[in-house]
Protein backbone atom coordinates (compact mmCIF):
# COMPACT_ATOMS: atom_id res chain seq x y z
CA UNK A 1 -3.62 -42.30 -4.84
CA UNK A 2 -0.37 -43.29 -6.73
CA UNK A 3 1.83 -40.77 -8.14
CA UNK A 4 2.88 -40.75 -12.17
CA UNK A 5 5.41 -38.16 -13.79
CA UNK A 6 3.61 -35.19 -13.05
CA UNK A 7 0.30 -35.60 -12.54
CA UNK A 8 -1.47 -37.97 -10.23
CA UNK A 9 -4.62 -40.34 -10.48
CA UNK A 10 -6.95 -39.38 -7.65
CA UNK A 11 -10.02 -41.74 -8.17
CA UNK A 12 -9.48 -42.61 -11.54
CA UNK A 13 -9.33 -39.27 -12.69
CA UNK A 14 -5.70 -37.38 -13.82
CA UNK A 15 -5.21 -34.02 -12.35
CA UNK A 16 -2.08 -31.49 -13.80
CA UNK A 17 0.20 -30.84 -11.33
CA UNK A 18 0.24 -27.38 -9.83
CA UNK A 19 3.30 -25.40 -11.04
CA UNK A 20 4.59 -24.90 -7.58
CA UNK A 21 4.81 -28.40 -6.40
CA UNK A 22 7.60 -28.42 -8.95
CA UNK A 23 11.04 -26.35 -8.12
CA UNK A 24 11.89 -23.33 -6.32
CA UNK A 25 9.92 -21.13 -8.43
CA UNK A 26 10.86 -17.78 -10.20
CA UNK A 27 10.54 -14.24 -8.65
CA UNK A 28 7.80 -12.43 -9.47
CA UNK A 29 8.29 -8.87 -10.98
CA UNK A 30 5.86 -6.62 -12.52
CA UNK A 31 8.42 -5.94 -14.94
CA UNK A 32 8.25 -9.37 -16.39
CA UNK A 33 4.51 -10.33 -15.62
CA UNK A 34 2.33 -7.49 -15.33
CA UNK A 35 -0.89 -9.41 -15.33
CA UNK A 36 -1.69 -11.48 -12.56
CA UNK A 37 -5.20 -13.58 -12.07
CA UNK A 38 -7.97 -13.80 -8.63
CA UNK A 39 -7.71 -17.10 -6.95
CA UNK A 40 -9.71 -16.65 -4.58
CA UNK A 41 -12.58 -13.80 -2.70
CA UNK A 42 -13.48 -14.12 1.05
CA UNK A 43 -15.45 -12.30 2.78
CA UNK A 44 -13.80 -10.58 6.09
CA UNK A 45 -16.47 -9.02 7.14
CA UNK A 46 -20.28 -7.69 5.90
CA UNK A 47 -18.24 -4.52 3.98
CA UNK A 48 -14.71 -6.23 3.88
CA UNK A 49 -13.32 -8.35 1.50
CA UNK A 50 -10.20 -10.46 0.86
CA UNK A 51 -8.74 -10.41 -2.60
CA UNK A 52 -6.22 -13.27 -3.53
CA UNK A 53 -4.08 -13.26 -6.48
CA UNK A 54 -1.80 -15.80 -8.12
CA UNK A 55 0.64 -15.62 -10.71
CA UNK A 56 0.01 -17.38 -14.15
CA UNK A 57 3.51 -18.55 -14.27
CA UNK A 58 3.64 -19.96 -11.22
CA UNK A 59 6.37 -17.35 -9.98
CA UNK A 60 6.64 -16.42 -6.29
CA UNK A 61 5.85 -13.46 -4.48
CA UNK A 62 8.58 -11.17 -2.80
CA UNK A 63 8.58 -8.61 -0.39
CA UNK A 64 8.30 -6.97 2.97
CA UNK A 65 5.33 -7.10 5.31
CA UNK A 66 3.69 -3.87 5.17
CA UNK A 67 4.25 -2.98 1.64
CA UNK A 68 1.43 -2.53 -1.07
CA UNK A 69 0.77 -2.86 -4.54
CA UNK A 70 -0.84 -0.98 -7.39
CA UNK A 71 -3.78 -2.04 -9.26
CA UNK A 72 -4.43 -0.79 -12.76
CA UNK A 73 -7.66 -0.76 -13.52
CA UNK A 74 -10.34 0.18 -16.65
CA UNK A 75 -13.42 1.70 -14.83
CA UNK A 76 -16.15 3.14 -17.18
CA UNK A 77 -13.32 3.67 -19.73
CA UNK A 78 -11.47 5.13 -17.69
CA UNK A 79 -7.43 4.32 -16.47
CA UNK A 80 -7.31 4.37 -12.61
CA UNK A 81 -4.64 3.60 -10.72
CA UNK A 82 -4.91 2.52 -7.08
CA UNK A 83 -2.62 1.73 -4.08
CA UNK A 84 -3.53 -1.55 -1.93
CA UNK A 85 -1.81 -2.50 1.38
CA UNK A 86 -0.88 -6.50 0.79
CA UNK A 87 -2.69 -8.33 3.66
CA UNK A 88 -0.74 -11.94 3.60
CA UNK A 89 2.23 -12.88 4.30
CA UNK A 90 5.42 -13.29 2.46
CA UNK A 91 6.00 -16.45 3.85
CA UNK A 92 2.90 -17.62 1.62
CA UNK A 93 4.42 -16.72 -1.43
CA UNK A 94 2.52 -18.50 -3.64
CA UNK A 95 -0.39 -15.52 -3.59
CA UNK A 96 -0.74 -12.08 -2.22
CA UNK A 97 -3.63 -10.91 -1.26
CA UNK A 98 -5.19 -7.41 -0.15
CA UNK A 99 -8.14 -6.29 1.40
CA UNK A 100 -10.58 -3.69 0.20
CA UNK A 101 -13.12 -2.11 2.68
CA UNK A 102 -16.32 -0.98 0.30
CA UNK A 103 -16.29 2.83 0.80
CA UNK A 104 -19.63 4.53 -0.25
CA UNK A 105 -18.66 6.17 -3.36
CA UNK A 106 -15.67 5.08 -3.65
CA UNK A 107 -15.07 4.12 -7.39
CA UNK A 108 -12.58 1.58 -7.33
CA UNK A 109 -13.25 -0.22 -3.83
CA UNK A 110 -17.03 -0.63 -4.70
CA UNK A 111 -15.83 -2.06 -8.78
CA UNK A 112 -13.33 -4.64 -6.77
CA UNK A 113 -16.48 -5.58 -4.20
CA UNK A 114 -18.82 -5.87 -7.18
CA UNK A 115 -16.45 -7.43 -10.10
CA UNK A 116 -13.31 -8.91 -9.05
CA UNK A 117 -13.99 -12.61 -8.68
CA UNK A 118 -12.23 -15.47 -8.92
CA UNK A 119 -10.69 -16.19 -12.79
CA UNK A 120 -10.06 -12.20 -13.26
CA UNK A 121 -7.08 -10.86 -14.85
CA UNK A 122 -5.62 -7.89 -13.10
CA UNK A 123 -2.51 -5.25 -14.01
CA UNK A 124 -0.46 -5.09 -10.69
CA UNK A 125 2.24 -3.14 -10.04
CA UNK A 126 5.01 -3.34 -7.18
CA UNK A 127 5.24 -3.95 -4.38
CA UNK A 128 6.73 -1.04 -3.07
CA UNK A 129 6.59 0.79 0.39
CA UNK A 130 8.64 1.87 3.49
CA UNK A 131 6.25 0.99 6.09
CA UNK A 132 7.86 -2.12 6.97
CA UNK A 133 8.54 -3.85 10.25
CA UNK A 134 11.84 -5.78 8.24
CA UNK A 135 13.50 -2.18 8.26
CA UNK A 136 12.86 -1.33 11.51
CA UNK A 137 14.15 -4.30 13.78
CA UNK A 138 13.18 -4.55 17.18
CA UNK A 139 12.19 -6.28 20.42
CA UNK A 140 9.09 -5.24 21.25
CA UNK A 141 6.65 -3.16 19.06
CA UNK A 142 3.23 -1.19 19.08
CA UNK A 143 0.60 -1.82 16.43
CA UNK A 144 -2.10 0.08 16.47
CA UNK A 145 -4.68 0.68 13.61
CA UNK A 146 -8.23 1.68 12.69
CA UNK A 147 -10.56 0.45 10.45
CA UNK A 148 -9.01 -0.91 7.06
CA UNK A 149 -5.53 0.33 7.98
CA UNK A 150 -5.37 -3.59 10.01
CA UNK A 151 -3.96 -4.87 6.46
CA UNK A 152 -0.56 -3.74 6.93
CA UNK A 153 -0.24 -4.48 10.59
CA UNK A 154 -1.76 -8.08 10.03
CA UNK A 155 1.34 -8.52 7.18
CA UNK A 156 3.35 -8.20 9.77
CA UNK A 157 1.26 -10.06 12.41
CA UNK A 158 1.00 -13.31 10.07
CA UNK A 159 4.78 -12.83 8.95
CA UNK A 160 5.98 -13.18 12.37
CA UNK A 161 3.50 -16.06 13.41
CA UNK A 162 4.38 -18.19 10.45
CA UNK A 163 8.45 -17.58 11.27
CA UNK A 164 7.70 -18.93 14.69
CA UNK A 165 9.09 -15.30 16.06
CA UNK A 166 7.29 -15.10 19.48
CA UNK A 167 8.23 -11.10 19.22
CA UNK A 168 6.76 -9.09 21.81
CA UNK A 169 3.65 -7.27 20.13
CA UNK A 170 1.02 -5.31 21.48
CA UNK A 171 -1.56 -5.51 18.80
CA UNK A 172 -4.42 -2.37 19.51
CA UNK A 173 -7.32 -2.26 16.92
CA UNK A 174 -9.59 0.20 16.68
CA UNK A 175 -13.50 -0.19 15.06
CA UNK A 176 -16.96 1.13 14.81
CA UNK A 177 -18.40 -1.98 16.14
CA UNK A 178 -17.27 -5.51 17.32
CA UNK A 179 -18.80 -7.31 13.51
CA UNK A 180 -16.63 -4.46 11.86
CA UNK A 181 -13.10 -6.08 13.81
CA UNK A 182 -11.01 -7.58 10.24
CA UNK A 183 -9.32 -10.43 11.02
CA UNK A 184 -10.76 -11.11 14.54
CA UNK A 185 -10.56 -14.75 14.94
CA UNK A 186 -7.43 -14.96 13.31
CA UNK A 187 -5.72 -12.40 15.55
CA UNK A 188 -7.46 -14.40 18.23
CA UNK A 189 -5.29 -17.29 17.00
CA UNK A 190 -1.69 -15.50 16.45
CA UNK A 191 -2.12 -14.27 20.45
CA UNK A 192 -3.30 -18.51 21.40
CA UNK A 193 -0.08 -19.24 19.71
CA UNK A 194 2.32 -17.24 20.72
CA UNK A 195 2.89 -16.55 24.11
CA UNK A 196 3.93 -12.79 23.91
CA UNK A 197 1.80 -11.48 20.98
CA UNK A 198 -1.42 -9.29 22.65
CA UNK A 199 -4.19 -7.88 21.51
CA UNK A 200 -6.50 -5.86 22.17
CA UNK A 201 -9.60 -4.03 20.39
CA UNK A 202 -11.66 -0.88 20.89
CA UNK A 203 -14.73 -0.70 19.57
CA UNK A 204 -16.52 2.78 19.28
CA UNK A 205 -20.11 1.04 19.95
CA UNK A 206 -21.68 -2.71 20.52
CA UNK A 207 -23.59 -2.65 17.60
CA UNK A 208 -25.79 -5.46 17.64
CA UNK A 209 -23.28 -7.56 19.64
CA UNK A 210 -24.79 -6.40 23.08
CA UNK A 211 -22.77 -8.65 24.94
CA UNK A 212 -19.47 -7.10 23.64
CA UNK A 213 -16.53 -8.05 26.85
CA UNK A 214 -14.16 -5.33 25.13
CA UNK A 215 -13.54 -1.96 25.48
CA UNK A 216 -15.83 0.55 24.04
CA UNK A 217 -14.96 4.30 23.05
CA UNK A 218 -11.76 6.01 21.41
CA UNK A 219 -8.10 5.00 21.82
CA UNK A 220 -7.00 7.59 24.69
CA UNK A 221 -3.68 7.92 26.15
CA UNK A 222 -4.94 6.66 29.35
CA UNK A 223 -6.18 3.52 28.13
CA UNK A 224 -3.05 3.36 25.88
CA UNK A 225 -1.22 3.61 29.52
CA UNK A 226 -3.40 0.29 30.66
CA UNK A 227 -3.37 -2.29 27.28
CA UNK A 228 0.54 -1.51 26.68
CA UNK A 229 2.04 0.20 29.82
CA UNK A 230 5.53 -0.01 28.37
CA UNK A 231 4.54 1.90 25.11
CA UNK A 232 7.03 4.20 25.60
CA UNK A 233 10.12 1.53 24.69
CA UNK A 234 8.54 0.35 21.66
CA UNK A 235 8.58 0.68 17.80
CA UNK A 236 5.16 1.93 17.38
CA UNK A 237 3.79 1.54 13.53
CA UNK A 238 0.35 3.09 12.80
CA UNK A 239 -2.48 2.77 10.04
CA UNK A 240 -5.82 3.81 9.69
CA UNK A 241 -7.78 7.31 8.47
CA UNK A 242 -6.15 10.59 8.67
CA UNK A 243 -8.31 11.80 11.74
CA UNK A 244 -6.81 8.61 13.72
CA UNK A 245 -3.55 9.14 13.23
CA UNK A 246 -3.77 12.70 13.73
CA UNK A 247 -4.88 11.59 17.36
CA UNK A 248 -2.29 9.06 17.74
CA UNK A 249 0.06 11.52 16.94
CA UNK A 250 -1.21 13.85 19.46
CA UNK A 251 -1.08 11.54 22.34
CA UNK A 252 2.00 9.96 21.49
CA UNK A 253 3.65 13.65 21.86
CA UNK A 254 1.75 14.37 24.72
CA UNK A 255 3.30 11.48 26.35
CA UNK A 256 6.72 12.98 25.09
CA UNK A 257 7.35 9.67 22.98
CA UNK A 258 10.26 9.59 20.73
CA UNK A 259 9.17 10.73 17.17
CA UNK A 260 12.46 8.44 15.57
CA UNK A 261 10.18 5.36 16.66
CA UNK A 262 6.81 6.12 15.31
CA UNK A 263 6.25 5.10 11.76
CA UNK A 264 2.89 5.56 9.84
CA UNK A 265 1.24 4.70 6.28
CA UNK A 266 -1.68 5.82 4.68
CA UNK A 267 -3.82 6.27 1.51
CA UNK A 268 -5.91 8.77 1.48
CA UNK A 269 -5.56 11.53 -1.03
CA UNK A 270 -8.13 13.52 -0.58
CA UNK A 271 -7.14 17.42 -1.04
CA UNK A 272 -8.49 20.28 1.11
CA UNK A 273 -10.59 22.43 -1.15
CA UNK A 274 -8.19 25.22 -0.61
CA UNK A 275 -5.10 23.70 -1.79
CA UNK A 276 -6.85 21.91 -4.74
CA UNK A 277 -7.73 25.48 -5.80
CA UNK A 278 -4.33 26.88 -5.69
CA UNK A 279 -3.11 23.61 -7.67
CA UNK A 280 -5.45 24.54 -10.08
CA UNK A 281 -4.45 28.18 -10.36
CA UNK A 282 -0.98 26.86 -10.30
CA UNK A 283 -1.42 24.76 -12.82
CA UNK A 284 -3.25 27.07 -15.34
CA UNK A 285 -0.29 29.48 -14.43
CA UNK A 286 2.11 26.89 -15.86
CA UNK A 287 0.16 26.55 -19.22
CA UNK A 288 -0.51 29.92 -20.01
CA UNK A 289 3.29 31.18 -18.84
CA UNK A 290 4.16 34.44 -20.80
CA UNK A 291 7.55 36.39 -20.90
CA UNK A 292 7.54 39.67 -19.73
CA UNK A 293 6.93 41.69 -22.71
CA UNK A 294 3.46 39.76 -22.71
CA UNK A 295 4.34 37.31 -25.28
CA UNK A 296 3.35 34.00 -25.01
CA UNK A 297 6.89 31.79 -23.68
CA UNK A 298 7.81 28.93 -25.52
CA UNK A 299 7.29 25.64 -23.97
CA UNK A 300 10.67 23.35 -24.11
CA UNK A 301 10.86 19.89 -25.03
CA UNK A 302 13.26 17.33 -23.36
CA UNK A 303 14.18 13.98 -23.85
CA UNK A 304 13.12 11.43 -20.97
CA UNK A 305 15.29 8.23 -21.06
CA UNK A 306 14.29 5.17 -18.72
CA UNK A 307 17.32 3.48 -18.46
CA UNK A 308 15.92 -0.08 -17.20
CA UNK A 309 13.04 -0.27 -19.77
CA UNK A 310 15.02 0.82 -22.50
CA UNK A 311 12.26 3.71 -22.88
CA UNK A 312 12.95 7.28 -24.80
CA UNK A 313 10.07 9.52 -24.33
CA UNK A 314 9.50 13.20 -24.92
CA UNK A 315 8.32 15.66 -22.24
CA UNK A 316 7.82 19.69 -22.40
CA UNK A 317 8.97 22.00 -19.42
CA UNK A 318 4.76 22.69 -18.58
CA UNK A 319 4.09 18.70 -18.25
CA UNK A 320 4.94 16.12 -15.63
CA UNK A 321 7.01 13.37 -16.28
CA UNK A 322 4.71 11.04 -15.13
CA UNK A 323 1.83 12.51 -17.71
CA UNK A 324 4.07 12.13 -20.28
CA UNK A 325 4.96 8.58 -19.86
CA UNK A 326 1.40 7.63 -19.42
CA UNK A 327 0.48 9.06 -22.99
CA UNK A 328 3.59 7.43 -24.36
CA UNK A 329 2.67 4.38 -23.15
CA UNK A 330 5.46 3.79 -20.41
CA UNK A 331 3.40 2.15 -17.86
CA UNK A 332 4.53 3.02 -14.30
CA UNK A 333 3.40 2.87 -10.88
CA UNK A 334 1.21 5.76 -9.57
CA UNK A 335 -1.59 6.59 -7.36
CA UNK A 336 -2.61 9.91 -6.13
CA UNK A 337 -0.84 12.12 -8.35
CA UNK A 338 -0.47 14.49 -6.25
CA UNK A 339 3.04 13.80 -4.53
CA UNK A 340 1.55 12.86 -1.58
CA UNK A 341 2.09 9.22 -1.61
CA UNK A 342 4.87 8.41 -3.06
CA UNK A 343 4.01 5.44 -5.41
CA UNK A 344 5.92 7.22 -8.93
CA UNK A 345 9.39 7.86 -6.50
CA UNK A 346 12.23 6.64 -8.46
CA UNK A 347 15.98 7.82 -9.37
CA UNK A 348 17.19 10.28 -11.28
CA UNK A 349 20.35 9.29 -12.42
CA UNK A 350 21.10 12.82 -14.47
CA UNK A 351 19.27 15.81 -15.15
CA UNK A 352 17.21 18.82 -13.28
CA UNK A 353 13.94 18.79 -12.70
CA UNK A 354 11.33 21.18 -11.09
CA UNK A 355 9.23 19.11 -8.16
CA UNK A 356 6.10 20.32 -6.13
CA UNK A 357 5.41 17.73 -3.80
CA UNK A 358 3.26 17.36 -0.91
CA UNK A 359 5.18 15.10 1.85
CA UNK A 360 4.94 12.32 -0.49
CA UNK A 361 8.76 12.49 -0.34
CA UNK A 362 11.76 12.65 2.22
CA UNK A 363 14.52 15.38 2.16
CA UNK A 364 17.08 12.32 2.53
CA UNK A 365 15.54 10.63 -0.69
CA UNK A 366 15.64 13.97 -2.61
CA UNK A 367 19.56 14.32 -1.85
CA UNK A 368 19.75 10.77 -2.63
CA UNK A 369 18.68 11.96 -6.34
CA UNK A 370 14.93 10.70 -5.95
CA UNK A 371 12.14 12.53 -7.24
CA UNK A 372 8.53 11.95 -7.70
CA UNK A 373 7.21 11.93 -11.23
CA UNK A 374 3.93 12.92 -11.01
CA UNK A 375 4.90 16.21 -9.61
CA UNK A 376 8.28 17.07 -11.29
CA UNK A 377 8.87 19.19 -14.29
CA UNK A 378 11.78 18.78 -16.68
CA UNK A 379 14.77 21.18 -16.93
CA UNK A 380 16.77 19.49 -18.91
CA UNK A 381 17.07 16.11 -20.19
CA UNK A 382 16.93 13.21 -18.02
CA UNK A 383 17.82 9.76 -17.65
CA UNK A 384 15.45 7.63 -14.98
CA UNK A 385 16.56 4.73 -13.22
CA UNK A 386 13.23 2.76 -14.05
């Protein structure tokens, strides 16, 4: 194989050079390339799947381990946004990748399972996210996750195996059965490298793998007590569904562990029935507001300046933000639209607005001057640091 300019001549044939082989390549931002295009599908596992993306411009990927990105997506003519933890590493950054668990129902993860292949263009957004080892530094930490919620905790996992950090990590994973364990045989290999990275996995049944060495049943404070006895000095970061954290929660205060070092991420949005039904009486409140005598109140109109995109926008005192910059064609990142997760948070450099969240937002941030737009009202005119 000799080399020539930029290409080479494998064989008699002349392949292009790949874009990265060439200099330190540009950042990518959504901002600047919103699209970017499947390299690659693997298969994790019989109802998991990997999804790799590169970037079309050859620009590298950026970020913290743990973070996720939004996917826009046109289902059945229909605009859905969706939040996806980023499985690699970010010392890969030539792709990102996430991985999708096929939920029965679920409308995007079972289009992404059945449609996204290799050669498909996709609208990303991000990354963005808090739930980050890189902000919380310390010497020995406490993963533990359920089902799907592995993908941030393997970020991590891969991050610090690639850096050649031998961190102490106590890896605990918890799954129906041992053929439902993402990632096994490469968590297999982190722990064969390095010499103080453990795991360990719980698996509710045996399935079909009768001969299953590991443990079987739930993650319980006593067998938290035996796979990391020392729990109780480390940075503990949890993922997985609401029910499991809920219990992690539980046993972690029953143990009396310090709050200040638990951190946690999820994705589901699901409402209770009950509060869905007071946001829809809420709601038709708002758009049918009268003034006292009984007349109907008129609905004010503010101006809605993005400062970064160079975006003036229009939004009434009944309307989100976030609605309003969706039908004016400012394209920003959102999920649940509910304020529960925390995807539309940005700054409010001036202006008053009226917010109903639902935890998708600290008190810290909201003193800070950060709001979340899919739950805030105007009350005045506002400029937006986006």
């Amino acid at each position: 194989m000799k080399r020539d300019g930029e290409t080479f001549e494998p064989a008699g044939s002349r392949l292009t050079r790949p874009g990265f082989w060439s200099a330190l390549p540009e950042r990518w931002t959504s901002d600047v390339e919103e699209t970017l295009v499947c390299c690659q599908v693997r298969q994790e596992t019989h109802d998991v799947k990997s999804f790799f993306f590169t970037s079309p411009e050859s620009r590298a990927f950026a970020f913290e381990p743990g973070q996720f990105v939004t996917l826009e997506l046109e289902i059945d003519g229909e605009t859905v946004n969706r939040c996806y933890t980023i499985s690699s590493a970010p010392t890969r950054p030539h792709t990102i990748s996430i991985t999708v668990k096929r939920v029965p129902g679920g409308k995007v993860s079972n289009w992404l399972h059945d449609h996204l292949q290799a050669g498909t263009a996709m609208r990303v957004l991000g990354p963005a996210g808090e739930f980050t080892c890189a902000r919380h530094p310390a010497g020995k930490y406490l993963f533990l996750s359920a089902g799907s919620g592995i993908t941030p905790l393997m970020s991590m996992s891969r991050a610090h195996h690639e850096l050649n950090e031998d961190r102490d990590i106590v890896f605990v994973h918890s799954a129906r059965t041992p053929d439902d364990i993402v990632f096994a045989r490469e968590l297999d290999l982190i722990a064969a490298n390095q010499v103080n990275f453990r795991t360990s996995f719980v698996c509710e049944r045996v399935g079909a793998r009768t001969n299953w060495p590991g443990i079987t049943g739930f993650l319980t404070l006593p067998l938290l007590k035996l796979t990391a006895p020392d729990f109780m000095e480390r940075e503990i970061f949890t993922c997985g569904p609401a029910p499991y954290m809920k219990a992690v929660r539980d046993l972690l205060d029953e143990a009396g562990f310090d709050r200040s070092r638990y951190h946690e991420e999820r994705f589901s949005f699901d409402t209770p029935a009950e509060s869905a039904a007071q946001a829809l009486s809420e709601a038709a409140h708002d758009t049918a507001r009268t003034a006292p005598d009984g007349t109907p109140q008129t609905v004010a109109r503010f101006a809605v300046t993005f400062a970064k995109s160079r975006r003036d926008i229009e939004c009434g005192s009944d309307q989100p933000v976030l609605d309003a910059a969706r039908q004016a064609g400012v394209r920003l990142p959102a999920s649940c639209t509910q304020g529960m997760c925390g995807t539309c948070k940005v700054k409010l450099v001036s202006g008053q607005v009226d917010m109903k969240h639902n935890g998708g937002i600290r008190q810290r941030e909201i003193d800070q001057g950060m709001v979340l737009l899919c739950c805030s009202k105007p009350l005045s005119d506002l400029i937006i640091d986006k």
